[in-house]
PDB file of N, CA and C in Angstrom:
ATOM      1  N   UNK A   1     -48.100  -2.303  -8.906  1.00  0.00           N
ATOM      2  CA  UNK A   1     -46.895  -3.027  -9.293  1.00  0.00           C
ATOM      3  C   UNK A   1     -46.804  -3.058 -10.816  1.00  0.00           C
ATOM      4  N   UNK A   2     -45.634  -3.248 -11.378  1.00  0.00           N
ATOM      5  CA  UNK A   2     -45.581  -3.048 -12.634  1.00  0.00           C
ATOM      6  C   UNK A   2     -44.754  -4.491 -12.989  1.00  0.00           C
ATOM      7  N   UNK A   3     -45.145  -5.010 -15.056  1.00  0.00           N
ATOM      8  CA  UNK A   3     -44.816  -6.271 -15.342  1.00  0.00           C
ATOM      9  C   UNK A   3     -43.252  -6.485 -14.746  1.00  0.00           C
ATOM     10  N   UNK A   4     -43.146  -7.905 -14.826  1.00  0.00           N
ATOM     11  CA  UNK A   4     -41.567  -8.129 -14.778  1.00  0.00           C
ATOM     12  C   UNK A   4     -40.994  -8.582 -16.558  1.00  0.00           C
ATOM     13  N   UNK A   5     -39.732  -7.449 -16.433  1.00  0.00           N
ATOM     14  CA  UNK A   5     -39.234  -7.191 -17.675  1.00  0.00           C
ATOM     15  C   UNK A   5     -37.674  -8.478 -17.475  1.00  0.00           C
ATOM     16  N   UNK A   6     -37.643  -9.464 -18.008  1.00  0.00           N
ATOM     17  CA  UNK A   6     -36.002  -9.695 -18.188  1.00  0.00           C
ATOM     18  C   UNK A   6     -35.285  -8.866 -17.856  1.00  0.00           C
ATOM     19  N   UNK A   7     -33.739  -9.068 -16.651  1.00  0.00           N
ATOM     20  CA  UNK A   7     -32.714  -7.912 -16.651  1.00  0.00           C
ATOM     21  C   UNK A   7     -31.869  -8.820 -17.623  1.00  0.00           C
ATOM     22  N   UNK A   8     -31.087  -7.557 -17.911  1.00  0.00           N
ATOM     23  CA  UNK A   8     -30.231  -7.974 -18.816  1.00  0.00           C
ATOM     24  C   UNK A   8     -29.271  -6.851 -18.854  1.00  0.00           C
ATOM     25  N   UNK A   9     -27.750  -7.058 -18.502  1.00  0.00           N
ATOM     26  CA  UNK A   9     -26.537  -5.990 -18.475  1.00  0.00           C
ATOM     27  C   UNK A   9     -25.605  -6.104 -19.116  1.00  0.00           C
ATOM     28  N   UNK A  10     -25.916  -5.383 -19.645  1.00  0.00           N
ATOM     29  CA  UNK A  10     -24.805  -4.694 -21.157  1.00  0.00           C
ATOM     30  C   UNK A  10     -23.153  -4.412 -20.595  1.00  0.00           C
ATOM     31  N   UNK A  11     -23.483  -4.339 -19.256  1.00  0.00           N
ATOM     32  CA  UNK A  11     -21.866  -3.782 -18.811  1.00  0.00           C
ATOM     33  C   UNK A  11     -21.954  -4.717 -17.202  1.00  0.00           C
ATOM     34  N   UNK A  12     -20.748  -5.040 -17.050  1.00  0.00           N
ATOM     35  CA  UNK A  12     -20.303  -5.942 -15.548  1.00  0.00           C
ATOM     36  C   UNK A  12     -21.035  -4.823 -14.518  1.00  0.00           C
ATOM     37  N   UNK A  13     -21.986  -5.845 -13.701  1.00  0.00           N
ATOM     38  CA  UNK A  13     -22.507  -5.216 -12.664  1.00  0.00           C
ATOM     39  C   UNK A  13     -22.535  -5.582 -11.348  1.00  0.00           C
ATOM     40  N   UNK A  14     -22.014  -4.979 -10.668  1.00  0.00           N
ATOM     41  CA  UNK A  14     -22.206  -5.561  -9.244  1.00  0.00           C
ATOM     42  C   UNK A  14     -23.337  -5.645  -8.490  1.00  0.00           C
ATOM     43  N   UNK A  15     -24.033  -6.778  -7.957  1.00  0.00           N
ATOM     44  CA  UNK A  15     -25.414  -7.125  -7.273  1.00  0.00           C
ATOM     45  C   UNK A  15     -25.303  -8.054  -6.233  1.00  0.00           C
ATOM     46  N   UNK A  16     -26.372  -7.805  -5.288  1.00  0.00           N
ATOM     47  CA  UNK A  16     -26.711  -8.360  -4.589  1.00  0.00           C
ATOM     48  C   UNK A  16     -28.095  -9.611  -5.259  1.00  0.00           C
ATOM     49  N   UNK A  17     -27.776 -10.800  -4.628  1.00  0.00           N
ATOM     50  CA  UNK A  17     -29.131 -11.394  -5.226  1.00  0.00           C
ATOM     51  C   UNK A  17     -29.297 -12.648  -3.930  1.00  0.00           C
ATOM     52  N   UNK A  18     -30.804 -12.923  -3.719  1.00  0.00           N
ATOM     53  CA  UNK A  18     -31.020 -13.730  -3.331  1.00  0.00           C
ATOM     54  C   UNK A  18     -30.365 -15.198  -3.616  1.00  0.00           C
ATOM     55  N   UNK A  19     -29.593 -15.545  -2.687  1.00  0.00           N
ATOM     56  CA  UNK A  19     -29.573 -17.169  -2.402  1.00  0.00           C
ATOM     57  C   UNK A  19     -30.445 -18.345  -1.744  1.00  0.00           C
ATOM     58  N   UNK A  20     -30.980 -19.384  -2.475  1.00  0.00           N
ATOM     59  CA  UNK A  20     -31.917 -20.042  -1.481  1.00  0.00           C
ATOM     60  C   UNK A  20     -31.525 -20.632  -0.926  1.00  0.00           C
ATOM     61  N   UNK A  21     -30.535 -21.486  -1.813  1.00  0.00           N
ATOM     62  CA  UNK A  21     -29.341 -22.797  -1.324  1.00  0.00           C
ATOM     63  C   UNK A  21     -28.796 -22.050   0.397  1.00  0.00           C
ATOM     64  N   UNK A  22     -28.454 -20.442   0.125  1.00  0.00           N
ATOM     65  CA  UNK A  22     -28.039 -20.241   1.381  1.00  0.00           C
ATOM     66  C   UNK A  22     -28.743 -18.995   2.353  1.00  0.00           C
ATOM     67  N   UNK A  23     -30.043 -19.384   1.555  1.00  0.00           N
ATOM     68  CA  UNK A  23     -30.929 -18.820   2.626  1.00  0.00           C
ATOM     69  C   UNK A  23     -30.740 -16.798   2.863  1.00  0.00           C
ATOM     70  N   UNK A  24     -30.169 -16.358   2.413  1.00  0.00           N
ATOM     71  CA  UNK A  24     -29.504 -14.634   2.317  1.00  0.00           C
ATOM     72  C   UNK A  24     -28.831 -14.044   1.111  1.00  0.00           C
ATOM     73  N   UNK A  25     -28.725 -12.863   1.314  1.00  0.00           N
ATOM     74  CA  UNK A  25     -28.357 -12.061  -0.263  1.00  0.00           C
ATOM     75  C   UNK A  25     -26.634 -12.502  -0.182  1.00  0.00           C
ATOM     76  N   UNK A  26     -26.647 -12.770  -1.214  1.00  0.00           N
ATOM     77  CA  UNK A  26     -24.694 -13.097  -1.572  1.00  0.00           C
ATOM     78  C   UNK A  26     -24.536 -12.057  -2.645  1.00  0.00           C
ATOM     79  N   UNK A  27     -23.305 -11.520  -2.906  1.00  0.00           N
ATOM     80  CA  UNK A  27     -22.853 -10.772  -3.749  1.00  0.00           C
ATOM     81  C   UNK A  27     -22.454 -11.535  -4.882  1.00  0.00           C
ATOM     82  N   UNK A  28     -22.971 -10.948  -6.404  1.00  0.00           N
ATOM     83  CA  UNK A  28     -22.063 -11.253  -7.829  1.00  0.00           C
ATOM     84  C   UNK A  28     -22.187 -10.135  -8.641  1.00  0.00           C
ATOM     85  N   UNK A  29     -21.483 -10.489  -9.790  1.00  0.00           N
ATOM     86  CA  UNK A  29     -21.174  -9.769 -10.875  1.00  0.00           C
ATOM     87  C   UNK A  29     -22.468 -10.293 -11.953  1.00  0.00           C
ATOM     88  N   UNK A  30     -23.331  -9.496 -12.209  1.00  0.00           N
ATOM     89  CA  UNK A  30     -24.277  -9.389 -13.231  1.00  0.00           C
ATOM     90  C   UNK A  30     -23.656  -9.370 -14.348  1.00  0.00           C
ATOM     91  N   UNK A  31     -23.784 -10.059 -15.713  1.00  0.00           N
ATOM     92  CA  UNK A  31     -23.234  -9.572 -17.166  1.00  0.00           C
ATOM     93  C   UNK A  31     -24.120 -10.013 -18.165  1.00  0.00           C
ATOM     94  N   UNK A  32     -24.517  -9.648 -19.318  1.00  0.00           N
ATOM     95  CA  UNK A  32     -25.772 -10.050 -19.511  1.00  0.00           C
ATOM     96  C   UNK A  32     -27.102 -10.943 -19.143  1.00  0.00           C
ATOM     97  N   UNK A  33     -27.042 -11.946 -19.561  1.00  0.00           N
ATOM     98  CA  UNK A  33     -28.377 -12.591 -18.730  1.00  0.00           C
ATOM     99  C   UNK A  33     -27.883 -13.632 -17.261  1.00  0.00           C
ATOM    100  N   UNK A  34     -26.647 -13.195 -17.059  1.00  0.00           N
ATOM    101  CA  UNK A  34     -26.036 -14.519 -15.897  1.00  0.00           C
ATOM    102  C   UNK A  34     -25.555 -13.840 -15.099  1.00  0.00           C
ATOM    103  N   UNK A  35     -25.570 -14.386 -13.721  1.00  0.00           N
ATOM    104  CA  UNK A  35     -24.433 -13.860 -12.284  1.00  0.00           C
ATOM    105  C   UNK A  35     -23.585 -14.488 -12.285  1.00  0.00           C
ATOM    106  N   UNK A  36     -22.484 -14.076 -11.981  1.00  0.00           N
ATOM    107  CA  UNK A  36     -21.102 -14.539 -11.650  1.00  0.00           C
ATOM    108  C   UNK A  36     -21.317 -14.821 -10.066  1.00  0.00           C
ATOM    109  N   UNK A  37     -21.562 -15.951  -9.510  1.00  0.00           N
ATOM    110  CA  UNK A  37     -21.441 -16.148  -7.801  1.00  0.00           C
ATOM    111  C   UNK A  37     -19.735 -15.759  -7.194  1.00  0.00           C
ATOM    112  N   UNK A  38     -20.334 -14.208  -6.221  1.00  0.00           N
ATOM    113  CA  UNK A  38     -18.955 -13.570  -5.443  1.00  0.00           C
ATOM    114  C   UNK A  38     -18.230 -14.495  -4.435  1.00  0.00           C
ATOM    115  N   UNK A  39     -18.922 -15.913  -4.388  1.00  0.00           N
ATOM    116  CA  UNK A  39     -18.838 -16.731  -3.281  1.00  0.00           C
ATOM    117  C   UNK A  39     -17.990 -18.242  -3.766  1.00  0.00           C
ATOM    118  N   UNK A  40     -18.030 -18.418  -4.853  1.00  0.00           N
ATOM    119  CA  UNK A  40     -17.735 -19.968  -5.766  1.00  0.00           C
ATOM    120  C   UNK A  40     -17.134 -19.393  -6.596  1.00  0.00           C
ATOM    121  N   UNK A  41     -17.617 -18.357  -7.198  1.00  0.00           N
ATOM    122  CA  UNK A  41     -17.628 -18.243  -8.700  1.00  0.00           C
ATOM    123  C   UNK A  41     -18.358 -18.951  -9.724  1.00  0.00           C
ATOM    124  N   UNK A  42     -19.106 -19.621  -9.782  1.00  0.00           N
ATOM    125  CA  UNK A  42     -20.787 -20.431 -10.151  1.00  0.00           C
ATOM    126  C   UNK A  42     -21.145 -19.335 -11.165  1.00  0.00           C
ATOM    127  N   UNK A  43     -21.653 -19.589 -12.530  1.00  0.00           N
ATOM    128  CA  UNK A  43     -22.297 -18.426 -13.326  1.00  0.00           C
ATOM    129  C   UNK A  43     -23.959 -19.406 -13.116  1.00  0.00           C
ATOM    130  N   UNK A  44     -24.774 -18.410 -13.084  1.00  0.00           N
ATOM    131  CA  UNK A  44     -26.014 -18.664 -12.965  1.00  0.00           C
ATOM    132  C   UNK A  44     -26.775 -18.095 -14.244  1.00  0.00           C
ATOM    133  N   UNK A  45     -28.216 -18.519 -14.295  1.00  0.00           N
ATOM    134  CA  UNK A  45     -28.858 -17.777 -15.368  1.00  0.00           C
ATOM    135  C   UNK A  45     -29.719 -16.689 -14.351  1.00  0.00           C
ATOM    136  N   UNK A  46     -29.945 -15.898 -14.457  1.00  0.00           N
ATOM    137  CA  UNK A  46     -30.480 -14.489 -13.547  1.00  0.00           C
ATOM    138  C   UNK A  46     -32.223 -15.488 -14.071  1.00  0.00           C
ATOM    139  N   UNK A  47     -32.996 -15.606 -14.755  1.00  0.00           N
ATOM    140  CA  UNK A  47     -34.188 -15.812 -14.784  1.00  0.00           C
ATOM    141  C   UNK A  47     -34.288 -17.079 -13.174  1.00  0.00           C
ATOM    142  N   UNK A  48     -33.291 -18.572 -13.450  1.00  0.00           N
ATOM    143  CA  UNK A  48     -33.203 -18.923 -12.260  1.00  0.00           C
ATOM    144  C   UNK A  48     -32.898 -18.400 -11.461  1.00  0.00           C
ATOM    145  N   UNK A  49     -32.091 -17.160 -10.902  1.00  0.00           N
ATOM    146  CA  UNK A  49     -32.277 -17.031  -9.331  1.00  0.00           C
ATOM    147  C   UNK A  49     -33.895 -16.604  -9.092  1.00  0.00           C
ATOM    148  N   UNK A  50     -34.429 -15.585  -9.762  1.00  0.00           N
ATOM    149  CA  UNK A  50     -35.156 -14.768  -9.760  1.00  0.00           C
ATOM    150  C   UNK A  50     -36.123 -15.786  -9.624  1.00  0.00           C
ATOM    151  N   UNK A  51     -36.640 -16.753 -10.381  1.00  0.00           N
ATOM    152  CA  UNK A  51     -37.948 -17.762 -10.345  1.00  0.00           C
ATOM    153  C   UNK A  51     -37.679 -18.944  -9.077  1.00  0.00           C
ATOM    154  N   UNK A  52     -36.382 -19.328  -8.475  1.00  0.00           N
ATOM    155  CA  UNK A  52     -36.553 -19.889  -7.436  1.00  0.00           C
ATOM    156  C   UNK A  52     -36.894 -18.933  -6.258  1.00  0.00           C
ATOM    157  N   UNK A  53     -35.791 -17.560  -6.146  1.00  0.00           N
ATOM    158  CA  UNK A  53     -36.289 -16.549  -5.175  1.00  0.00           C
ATOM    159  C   UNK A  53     -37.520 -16.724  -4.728  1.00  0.00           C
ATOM    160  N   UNK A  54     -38.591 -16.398  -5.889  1.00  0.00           N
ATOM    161  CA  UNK A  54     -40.071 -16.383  -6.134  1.00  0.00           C
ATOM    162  C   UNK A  54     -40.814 -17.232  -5.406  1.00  0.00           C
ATOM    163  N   UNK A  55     -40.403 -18.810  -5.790  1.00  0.00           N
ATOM    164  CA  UNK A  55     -41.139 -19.994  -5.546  1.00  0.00           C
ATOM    165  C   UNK A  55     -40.793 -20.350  -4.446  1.00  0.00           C
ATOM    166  N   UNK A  56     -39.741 -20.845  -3.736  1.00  0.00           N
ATOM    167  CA  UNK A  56     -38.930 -21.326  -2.581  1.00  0.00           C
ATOM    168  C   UNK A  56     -39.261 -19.784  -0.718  1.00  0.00           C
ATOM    169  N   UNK A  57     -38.746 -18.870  -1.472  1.00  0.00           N
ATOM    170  CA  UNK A  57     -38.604 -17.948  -0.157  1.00  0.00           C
ATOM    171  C   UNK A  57     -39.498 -16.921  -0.818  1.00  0.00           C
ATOM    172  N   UNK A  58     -40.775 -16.737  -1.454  1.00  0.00           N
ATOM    173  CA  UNK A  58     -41.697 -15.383  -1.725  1.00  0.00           C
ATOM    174  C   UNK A  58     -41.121 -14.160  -1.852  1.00  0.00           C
ATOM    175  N   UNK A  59     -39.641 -13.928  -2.100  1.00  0.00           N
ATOM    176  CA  UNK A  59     -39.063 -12.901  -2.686  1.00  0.00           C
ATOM    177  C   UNK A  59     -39.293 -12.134  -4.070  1.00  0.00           C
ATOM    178  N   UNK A  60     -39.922 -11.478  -4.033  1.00  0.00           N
ATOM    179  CA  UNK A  60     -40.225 -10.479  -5.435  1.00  0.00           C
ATOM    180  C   UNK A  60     -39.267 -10.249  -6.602  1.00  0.00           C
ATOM    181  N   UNK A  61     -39.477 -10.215  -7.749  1.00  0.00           N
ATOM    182  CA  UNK A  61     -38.400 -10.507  -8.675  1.00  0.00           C
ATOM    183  C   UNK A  61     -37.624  -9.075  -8.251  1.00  0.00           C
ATOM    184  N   UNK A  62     -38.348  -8.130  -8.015  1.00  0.00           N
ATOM    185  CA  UNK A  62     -37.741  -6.469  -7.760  1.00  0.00           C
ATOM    186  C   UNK A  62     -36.673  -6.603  -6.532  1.00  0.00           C
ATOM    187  N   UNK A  63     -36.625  -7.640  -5.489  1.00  0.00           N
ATOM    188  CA  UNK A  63     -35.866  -7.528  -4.455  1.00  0.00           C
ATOM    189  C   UNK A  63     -35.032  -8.627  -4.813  1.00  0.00           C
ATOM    190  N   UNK A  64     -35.271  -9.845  -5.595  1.00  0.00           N
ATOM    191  CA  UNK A  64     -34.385 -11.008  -6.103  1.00  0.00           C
ATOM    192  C   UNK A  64     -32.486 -10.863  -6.349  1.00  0.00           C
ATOM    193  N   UNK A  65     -32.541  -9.660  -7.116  1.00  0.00           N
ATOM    194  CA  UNK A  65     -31.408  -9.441  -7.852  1.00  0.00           C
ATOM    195  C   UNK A  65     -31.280  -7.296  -7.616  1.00  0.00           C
ATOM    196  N   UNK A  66     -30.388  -7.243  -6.945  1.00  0.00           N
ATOM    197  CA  UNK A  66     -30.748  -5.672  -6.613  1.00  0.00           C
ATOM    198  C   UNK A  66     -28.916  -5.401  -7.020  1.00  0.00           C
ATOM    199  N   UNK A  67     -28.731  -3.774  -7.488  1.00  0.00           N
ATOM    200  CA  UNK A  67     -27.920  -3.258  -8.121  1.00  0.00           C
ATOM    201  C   UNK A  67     -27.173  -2.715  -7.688  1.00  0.00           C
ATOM    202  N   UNK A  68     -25.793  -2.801  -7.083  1.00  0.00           N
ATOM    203  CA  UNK A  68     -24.976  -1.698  -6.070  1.00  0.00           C
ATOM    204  C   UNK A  68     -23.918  -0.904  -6.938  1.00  0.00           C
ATOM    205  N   UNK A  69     -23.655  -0.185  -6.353  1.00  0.00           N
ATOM    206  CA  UNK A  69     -22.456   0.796  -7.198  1.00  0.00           C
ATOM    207  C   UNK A  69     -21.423   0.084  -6.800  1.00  0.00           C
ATOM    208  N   UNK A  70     -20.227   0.331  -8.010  1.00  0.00           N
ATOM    209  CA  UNK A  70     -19.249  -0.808  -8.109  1.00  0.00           C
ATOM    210  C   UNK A  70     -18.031  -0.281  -6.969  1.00  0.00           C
ATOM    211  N   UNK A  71     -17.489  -1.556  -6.509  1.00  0.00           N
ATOM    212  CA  UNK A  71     -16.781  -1.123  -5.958  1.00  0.00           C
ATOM    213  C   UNK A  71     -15.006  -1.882  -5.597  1.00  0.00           C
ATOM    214  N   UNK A  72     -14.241  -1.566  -5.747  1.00  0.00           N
ATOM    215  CA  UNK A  72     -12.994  -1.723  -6.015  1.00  0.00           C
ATOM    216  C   UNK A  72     -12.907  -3.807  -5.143  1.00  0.00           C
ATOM    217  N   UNK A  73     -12.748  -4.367  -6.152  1.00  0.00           N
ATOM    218  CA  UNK A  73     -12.380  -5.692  -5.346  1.00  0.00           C
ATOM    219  C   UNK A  73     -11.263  -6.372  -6.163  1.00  0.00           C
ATOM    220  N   UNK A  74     -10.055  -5.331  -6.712  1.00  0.00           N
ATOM    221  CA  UNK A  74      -8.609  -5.812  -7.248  1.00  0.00           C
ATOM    222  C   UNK A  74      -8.093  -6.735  -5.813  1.00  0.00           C
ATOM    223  N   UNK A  75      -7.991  -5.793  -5.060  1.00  0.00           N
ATOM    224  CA  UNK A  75      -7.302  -6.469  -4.253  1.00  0.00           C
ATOM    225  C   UNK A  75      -7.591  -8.248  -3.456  1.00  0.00           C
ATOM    226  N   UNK A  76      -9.300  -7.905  -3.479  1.00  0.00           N
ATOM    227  CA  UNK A  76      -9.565  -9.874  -3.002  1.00  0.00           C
ATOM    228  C   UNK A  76      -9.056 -10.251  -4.424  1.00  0.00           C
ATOM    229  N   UNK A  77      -9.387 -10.131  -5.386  1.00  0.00           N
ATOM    230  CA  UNK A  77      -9.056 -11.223  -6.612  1.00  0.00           C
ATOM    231  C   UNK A  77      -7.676 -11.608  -6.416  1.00  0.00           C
ATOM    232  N   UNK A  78      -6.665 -10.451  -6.516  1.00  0.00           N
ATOM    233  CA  UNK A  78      -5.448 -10.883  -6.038  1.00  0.00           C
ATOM    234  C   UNK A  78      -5.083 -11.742  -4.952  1.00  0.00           C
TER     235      UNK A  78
END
């Protein structure tokens, strides 16, 4: 296994990340050190999801916050 490095995104990213509050992966928008929650809209700090993930449900920081290719969501916002 290799150290855990801070993520940090330079450009809007779409991710999956562990929720504990709801127990399964919810979708947000990554942007530098915070998630945008796809569910509330809630900005989070990414170190907290990642260190409750950890502590609460034994989720690995590598599976905590995972990276999907972007994909068109004009139309829900609208």
């Amino acid at each position: 296994m290799y150290p855990y490095t801070p993520l940090y995104y330079t450009a809007p990213t779409q991710v999956r990340y562990w929720s504990v509050v709801r127990g399964r992966y919810v979708g947000g928008i990554a942007y530098h050190d915070f998630i945008i929650d796809g569910v509330s809209g809630e900005i989070m700090l990414i170190e907290g999801i990642i260190s409750a993930a950890q502590a609460v449900d034994n989720i690995s920081f590598e599976e905590a916050i995972v990276e999907l290719d972007w994909r068109d969501i004009s139309d829900s916002i609208l």
